[in-house]
PDB file of N, CA and C in Angstrom:
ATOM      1  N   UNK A   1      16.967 -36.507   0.920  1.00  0.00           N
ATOM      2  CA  UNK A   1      17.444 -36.275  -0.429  1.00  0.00           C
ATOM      3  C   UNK A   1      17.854 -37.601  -1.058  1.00  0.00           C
ATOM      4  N   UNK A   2      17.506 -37.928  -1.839  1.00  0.00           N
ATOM      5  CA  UNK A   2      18.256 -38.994  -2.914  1.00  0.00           C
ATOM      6  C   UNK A   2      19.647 -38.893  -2.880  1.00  0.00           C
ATOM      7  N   UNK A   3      20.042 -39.787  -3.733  1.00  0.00           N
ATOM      8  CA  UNK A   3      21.549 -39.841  -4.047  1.00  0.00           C
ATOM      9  C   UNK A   3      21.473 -39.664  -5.782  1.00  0.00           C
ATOM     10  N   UNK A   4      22.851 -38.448  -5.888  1.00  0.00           N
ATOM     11  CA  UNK A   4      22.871 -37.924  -6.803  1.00  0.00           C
ATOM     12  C   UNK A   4      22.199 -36.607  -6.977  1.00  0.00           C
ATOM     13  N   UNK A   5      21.354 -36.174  -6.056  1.00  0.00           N
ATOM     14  CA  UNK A   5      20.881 -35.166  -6.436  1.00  0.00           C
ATOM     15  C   UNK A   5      21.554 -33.851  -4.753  1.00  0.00           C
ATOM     16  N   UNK A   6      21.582 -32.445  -5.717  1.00  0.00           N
ATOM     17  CA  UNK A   6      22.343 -31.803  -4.514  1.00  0.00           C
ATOM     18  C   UNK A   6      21.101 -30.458  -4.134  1.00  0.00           C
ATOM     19  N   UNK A   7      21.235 -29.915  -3.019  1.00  0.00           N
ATOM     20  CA  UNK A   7      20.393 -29.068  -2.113  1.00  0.00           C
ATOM     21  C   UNK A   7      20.433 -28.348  -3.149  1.00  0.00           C
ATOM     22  N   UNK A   8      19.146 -27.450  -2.960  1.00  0.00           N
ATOM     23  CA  UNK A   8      18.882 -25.912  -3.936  1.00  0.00           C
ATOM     24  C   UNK A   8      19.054 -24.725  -2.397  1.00  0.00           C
ATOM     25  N   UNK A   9      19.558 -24.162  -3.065  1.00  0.00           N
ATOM     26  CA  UNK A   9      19.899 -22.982  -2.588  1.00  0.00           C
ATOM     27  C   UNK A   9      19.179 -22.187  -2.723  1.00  0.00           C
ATOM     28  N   UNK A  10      17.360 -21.637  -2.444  1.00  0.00           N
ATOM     29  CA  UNK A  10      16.023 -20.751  -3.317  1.00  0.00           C
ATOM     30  C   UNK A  10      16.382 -19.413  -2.787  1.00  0.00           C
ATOM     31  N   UNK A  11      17.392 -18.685  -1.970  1.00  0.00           N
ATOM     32  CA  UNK A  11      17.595 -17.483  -1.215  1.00  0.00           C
ATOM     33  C   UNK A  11      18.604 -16.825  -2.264  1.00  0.00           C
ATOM     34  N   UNK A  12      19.752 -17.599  -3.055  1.00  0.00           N
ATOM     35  CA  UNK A  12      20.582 -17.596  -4.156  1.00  0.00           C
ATOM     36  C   UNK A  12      19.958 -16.606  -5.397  1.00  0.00           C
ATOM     37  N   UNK A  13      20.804 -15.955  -6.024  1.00  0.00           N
ATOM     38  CA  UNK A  13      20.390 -14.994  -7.502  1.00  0.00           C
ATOM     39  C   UNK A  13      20.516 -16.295  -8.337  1.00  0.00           C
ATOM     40  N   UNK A  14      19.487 -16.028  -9.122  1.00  0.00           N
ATOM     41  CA  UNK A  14      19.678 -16.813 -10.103  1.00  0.00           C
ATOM     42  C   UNK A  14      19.955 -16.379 -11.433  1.00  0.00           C
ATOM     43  N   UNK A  15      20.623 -17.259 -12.213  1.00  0.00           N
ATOM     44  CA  UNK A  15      21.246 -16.385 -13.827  1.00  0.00           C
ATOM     45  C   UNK A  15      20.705 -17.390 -14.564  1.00  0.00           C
ATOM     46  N   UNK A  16      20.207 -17.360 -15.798  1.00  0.00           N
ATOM     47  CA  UNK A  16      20.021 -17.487 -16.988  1.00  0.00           C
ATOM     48  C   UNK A  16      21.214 -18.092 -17.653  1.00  0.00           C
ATOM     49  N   UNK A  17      20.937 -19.059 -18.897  1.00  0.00           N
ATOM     50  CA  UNK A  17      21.963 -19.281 -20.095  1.00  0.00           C
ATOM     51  C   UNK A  17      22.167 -17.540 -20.612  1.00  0.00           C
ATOM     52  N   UNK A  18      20.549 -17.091 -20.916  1.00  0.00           N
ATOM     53  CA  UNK A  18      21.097 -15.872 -21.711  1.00  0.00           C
ATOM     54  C   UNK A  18      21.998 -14.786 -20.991  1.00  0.00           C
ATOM     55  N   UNK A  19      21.750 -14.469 -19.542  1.00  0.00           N
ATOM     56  CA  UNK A  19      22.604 -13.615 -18.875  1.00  0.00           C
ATOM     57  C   UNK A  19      24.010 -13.878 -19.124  1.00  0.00           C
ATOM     58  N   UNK A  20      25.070 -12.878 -19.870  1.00  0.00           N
ATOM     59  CA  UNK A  20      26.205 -13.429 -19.410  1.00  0.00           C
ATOM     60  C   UNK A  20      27.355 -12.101 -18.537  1.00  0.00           C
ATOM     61  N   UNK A  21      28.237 -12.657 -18.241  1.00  0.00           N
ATOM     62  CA  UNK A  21      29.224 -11.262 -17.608  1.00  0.00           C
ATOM     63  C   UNK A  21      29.627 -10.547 -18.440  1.00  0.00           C
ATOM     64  N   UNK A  22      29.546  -8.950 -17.939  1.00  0.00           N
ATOM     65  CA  UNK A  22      29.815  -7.687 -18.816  1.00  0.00           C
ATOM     66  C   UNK A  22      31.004  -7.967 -17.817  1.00  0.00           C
ATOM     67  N   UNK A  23      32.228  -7.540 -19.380  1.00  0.00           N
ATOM     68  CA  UNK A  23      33.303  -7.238 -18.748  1.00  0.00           C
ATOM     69  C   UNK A  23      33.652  -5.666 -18.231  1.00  0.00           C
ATOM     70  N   UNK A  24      34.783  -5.476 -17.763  1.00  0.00           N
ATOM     71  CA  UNK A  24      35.148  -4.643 -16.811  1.00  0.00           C
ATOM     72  C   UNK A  24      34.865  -3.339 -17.545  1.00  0.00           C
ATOM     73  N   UNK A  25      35.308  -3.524 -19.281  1.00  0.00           N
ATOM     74  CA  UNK A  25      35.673  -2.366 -20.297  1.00  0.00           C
ATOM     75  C   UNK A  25      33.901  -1.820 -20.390  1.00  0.00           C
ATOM     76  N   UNK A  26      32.795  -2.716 -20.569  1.00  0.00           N
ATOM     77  CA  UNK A  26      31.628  -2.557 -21.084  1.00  0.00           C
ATOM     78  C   UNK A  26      31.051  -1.688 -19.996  1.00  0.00           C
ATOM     79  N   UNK A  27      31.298  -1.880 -18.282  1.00  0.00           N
ATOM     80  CA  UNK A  27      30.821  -1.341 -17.573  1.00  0.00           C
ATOM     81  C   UNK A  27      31.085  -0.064 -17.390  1.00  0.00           C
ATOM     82  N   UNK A  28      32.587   0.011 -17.706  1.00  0.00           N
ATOM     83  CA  UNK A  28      33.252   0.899 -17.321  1.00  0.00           C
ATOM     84  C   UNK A  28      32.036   2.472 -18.231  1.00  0.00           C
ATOM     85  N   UNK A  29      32.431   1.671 -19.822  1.00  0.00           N
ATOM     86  CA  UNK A  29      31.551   2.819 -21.441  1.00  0.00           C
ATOM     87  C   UNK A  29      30.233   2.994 -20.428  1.00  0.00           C
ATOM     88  N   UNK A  30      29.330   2.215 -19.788  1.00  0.00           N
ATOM     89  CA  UNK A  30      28.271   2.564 -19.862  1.00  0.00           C
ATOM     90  C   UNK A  30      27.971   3.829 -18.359  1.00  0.00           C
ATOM     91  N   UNK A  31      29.307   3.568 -17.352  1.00  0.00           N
ATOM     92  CA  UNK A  31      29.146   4.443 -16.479  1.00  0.00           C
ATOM     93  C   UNK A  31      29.353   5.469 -17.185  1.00  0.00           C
ATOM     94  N   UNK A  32      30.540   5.741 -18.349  1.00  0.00           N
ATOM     95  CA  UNK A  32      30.293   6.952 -18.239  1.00  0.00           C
ATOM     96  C   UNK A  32      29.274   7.887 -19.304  1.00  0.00           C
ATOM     97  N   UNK A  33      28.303   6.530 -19.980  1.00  0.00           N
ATOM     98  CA  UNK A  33      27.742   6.769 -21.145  1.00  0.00           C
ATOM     99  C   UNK A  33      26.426   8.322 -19.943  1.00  0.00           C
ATOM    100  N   UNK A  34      26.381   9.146 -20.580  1.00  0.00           N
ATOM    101  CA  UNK A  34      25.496  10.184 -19.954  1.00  0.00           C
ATOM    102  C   UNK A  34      23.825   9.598 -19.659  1.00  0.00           C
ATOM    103  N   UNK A  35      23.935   9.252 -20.981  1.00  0.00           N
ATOM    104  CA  UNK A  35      22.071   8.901 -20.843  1.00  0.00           C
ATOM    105  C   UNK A  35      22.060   7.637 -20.727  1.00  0.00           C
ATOM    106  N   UNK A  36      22.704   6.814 -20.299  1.00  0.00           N
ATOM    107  CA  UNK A  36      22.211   5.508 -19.834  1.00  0.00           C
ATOM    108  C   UNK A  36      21.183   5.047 -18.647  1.00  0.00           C
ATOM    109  N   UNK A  37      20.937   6.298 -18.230  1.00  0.00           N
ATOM    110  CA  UNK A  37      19.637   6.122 -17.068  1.00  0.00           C
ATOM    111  C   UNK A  37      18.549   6.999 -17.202  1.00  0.00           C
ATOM    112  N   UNK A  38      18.903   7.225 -18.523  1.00  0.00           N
ATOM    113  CA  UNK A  38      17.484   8.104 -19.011  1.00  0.00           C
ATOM    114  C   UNK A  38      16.330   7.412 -19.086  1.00  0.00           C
ATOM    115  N   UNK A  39      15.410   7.993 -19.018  1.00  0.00           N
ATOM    116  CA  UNK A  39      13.842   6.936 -19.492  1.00  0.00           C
ATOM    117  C   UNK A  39      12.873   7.870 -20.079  1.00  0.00           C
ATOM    118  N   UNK A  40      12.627   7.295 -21.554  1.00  0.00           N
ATOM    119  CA  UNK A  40      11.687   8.384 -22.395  1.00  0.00           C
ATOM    120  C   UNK A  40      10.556   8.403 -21.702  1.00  0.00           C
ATOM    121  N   UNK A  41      10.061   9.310 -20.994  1.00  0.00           N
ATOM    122  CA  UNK A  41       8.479   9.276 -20.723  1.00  0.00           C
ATOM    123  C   UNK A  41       8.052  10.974 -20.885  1.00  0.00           C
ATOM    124  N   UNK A  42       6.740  10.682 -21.294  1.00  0.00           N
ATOM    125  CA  UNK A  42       6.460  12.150 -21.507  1.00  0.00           C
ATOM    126  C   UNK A  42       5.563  12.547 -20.079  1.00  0.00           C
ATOM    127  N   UNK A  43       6.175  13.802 -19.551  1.00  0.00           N
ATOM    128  CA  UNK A  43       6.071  13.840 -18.469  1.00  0.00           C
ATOM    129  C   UNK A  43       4.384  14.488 -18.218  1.00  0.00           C
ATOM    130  N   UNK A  44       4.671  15.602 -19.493  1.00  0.00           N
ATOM    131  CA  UNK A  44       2.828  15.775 -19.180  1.00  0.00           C
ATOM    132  C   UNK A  44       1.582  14.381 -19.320  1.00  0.00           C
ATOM    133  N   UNK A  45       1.904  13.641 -20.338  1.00  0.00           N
ATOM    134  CA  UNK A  45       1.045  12.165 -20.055  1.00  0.00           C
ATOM    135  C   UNK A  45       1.281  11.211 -18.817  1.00  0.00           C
ATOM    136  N   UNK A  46       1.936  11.312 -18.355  1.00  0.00           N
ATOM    137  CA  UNK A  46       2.156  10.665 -17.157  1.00  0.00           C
ATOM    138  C   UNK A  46       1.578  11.910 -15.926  1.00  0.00           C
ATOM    139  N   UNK A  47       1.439  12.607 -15.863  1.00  0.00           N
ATOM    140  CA  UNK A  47       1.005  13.634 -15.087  1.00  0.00           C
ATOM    141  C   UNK A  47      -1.009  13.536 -15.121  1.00  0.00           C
ATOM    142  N   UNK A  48      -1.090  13.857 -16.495  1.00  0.00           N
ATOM    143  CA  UNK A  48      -2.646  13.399 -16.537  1.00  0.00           C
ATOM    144  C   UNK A  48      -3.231  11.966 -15.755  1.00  0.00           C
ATOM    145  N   UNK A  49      -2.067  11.064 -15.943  1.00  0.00           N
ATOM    146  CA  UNK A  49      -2.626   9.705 -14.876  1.00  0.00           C
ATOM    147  C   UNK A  49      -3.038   9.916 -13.635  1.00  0.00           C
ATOM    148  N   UNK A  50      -2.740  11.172 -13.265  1.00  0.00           N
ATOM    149  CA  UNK A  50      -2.974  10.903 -11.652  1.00  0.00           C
ATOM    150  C   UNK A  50      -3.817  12.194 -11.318  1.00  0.00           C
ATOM    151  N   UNK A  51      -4.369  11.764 -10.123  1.00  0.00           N
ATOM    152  CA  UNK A  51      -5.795  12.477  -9.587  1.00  0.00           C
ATOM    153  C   UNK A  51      -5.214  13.437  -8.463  1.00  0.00           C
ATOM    154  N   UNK A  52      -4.731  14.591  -8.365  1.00  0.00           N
ATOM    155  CA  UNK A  52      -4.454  15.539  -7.442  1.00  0.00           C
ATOM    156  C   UNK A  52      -5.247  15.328  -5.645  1.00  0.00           C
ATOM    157  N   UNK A  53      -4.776  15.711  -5.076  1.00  0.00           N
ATOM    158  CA  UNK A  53      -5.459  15.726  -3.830  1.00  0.00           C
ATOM    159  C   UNK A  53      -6.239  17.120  -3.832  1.00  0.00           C
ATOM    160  N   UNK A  54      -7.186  17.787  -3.159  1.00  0.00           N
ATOM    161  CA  UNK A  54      -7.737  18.700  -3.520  1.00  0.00           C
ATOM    162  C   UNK A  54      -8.410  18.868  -4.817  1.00  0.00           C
ATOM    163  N   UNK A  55      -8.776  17.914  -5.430  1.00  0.00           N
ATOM    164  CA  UNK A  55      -9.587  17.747  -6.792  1.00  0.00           C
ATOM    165  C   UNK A  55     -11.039  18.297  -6.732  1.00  0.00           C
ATOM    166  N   UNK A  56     -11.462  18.698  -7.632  1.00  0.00           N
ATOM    167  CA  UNK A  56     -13.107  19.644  -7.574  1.00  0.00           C
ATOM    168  C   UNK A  56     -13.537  18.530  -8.148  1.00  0.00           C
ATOM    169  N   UNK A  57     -14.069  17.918  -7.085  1.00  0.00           N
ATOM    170  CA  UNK A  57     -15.238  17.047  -7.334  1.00  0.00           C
ATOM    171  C   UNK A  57     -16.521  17.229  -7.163  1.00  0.00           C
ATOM    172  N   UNK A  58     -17.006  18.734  -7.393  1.00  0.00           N
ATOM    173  CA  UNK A  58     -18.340  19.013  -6.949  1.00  0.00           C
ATOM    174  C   UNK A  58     -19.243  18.674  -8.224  1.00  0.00           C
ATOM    175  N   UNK A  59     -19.028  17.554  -9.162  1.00  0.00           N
ATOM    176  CA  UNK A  59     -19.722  16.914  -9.801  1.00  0.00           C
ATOM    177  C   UNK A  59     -20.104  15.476  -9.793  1.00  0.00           C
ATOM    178  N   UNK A  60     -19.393  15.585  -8.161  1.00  0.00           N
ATOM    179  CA  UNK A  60     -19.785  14.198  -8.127  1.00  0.00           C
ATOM    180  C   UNK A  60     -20.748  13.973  -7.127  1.00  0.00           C
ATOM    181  N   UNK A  61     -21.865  13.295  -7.103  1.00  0.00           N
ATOM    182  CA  UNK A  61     -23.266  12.479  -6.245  1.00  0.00           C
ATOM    183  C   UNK A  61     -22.750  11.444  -5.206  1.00  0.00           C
ATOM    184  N   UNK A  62     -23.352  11.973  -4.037  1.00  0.00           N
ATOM    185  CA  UNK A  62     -23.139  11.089  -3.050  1.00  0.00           C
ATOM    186  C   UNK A  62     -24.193  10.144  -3.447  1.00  0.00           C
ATOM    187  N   UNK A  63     -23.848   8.888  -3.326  1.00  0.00           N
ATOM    188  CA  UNK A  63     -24.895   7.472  -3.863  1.00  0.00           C
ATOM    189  C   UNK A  63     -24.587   6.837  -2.189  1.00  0.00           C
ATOM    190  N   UNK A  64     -24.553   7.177  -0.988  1.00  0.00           N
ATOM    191  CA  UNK A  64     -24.643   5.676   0.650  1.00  0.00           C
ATOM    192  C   UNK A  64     -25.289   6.945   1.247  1.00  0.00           C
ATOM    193  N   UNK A  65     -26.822   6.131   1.809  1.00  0.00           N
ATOM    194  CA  UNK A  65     -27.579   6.909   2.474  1.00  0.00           C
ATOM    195  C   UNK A  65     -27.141   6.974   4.142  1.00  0.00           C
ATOM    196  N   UNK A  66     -27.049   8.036   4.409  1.00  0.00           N
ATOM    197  CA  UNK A  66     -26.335   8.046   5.961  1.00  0.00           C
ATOM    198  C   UNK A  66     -27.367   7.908   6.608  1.00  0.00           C
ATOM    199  N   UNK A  67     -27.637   6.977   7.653  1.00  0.00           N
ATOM    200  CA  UNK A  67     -28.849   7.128   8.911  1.00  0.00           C
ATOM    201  C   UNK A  67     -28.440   7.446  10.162  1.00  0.00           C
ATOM    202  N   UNK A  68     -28.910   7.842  11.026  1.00  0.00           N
ATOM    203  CA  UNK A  68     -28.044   8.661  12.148  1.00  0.00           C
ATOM    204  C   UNK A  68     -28.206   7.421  13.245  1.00  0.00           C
ATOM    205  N   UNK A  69     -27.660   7.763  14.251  1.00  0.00           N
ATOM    206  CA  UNK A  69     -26.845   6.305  15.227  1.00  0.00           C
ATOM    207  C   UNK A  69     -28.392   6.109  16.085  1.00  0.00           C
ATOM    208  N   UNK A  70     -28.457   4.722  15.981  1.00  0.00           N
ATOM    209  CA  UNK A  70     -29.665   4.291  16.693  1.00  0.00           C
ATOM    210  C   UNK A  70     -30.215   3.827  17.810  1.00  0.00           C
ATOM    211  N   UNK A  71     -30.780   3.377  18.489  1.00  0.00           N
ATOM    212  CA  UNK A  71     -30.868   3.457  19.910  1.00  0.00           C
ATOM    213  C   UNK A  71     -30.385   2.126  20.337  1.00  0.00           C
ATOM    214  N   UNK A  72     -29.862   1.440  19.631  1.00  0.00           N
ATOM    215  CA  UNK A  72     -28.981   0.075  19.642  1.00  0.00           C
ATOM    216  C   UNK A  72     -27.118   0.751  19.681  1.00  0.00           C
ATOM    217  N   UNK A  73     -26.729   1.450  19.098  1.00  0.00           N
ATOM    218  CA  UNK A  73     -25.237   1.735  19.069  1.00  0.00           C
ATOM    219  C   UNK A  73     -24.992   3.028  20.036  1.00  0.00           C
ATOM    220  N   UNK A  74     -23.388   3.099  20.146  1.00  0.00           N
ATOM    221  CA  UNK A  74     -23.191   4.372  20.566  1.00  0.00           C
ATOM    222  C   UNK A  74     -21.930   4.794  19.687  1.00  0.00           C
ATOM    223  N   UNK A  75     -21.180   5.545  20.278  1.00  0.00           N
ATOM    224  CA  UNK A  75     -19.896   6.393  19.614  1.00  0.00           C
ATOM    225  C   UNK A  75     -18.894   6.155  20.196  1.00  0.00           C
ATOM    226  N   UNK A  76     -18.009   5.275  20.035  1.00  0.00           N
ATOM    227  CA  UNK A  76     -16.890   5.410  20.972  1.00  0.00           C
ATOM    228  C   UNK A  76     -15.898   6.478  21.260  1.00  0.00           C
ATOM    229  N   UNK A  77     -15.731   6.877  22.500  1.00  0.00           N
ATOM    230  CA  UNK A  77     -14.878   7.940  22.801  1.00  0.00           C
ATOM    231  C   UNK A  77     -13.404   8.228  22.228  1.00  0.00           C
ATOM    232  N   UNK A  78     -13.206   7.249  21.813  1.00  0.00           N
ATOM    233  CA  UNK A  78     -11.750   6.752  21.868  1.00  0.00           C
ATOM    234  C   UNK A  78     -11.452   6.799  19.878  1.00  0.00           C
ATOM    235  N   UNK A  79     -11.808   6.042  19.637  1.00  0.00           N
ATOM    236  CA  UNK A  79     -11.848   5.876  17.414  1.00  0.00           C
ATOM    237  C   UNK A  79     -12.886   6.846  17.066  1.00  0.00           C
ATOM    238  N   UNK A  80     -14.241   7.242  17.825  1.00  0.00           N
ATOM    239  CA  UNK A  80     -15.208   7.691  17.218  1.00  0.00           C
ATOM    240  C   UNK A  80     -15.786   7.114  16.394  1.00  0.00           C
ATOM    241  N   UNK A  81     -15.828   5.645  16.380  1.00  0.00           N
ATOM    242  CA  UNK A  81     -16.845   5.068  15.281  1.00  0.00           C
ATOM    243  C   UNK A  81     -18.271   4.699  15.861  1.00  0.00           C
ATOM    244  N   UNK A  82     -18.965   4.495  15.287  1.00  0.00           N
ATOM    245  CA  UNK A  82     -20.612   4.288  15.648  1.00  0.00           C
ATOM    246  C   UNK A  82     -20.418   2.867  15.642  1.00  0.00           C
ATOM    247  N   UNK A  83     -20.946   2.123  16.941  1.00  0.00           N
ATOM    248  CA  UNK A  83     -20.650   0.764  16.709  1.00  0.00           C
ATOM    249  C   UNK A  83     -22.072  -0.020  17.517  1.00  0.00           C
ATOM    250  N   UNK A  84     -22.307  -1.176  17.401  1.00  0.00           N
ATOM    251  CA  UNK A  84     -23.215  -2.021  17.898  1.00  0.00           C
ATOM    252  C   UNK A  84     -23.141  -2.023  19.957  1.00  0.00           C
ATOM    253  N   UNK A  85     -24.028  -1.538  20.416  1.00  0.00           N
ATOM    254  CA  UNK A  85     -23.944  -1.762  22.010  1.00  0.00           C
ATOM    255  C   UNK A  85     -23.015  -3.336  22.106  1.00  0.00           C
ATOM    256  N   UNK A  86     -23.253  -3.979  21.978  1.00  0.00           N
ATOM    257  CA  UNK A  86     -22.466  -5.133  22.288  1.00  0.00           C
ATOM    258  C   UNK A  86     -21.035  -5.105  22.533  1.00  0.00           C
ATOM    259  N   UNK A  87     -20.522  -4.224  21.432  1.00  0.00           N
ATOM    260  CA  UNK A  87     -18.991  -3.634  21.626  1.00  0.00           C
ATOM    261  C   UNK A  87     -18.573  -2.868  22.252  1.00  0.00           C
ATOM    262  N   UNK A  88     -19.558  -2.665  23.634  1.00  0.00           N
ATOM    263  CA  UNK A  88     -19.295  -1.551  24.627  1.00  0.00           C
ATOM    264  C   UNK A  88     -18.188  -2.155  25.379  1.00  0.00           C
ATOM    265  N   UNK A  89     -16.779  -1.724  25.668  1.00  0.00           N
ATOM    266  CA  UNK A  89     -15.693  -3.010  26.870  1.00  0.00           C
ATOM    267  C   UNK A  89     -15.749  -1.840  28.004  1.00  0.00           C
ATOM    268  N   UNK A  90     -15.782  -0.819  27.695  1.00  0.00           N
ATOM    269  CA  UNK A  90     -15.521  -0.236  29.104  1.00  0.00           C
ATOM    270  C   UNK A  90     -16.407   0.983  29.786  1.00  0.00           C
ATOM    271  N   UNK A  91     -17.255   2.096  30.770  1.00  0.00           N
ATOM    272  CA  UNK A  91     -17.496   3.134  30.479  1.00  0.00           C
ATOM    273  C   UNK A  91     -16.861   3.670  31.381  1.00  0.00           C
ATOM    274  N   UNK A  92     -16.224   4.982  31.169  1.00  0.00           N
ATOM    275  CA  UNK A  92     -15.768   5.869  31.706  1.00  0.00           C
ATOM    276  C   UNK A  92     -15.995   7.218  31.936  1.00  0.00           C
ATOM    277  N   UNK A  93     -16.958   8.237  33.161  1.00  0.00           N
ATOM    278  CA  UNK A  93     -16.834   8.978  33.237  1.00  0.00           C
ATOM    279  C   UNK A  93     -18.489   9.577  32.544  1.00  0.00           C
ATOM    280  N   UNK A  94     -19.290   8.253  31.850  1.00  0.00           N
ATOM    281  CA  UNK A  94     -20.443   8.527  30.813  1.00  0.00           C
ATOM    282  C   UNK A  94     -19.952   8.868  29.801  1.00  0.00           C
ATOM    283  N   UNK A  95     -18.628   8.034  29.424  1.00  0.00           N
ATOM    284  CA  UNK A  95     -18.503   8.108  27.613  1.00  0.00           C
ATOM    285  C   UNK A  95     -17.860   6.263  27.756  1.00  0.00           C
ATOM    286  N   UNK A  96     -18.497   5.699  26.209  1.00  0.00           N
ATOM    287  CA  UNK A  96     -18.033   4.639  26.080  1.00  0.00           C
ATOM    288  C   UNK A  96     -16.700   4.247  25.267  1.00  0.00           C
ATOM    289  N   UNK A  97     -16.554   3.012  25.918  1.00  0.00           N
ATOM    290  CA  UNK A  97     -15.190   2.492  24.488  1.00  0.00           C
ATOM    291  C   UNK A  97     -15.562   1.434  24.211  1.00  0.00           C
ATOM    292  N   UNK A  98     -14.993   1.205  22.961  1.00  0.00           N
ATOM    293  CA  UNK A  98     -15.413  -0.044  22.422  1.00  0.00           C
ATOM    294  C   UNK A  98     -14.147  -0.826  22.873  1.00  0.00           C
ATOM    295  N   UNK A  99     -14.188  -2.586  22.677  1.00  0.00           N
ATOM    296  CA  UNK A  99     -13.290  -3.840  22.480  1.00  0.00           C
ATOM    297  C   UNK A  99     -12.347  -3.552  21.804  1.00  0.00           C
ATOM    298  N   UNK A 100     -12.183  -2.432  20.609  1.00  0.00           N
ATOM    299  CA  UNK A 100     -10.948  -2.333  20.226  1.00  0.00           C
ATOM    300  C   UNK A 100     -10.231  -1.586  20.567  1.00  0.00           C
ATOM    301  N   UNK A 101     -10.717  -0.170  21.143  1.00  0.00           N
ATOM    302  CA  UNK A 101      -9.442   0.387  21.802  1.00  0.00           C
ATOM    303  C   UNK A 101      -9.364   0.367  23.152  1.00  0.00           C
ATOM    304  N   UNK A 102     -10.131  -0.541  23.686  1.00  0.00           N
ATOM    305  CA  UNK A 102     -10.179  -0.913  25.429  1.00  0.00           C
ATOM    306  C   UNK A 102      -9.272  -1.816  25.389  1.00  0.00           C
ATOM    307  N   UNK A 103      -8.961  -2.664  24.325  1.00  0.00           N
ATOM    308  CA  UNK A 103      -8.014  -3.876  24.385  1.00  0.00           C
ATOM    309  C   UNK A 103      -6.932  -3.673  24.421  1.00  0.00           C
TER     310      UNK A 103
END
């Protein structure tokens, strides 16, 4: 550090010129102000934003052509994903696992 200059503290709140202290009286009005934690939102437009689980999507087109597992991969016993022979780590029993859940 130089001289003249002092440590920053970056873990510290920091305040603003414009922030200043509400006194004791201001806090006091606004606890007991009723709607001070209200928030205008209209609840049916905010409801339309969002996509339900169970949504009828039977207008929608599958567009990724599925090809079935090839004589290069297998299935791992373990995740069930279709993966490259190479990622075979263990066999057990005549079912495989892959490197990631053998690890």
């Amino acid at each position: 550090m130089t001289k003249g200059t002092m440590a920053t503290d970056y873990d510290a709140p920091r305040k603003t010129d414009e922030e200043s202290e509400d006194s004791i009286e201001e806090l006091k009005n606004r606890r007991n102000d009723k709607n001070s934690g209200k928030v205008d939102e209209d609840e049916v437009e905010a409801a339309e934003a969002f996509e339900l689980p169970g949504a009828d999507l039977s207008h929608e087109e599958l567009t990724v052509r599925v090809l079935p597992r090839q004589q290069n991969e297998f299935t791992c016993a373990s995740c069930f994903l279709v993966k490259h022979r190479s990622q075979i780590a263990k066999e057990k029993n005549g079912q495989f696992y892959c490197v990631d859940c053998a690890g």
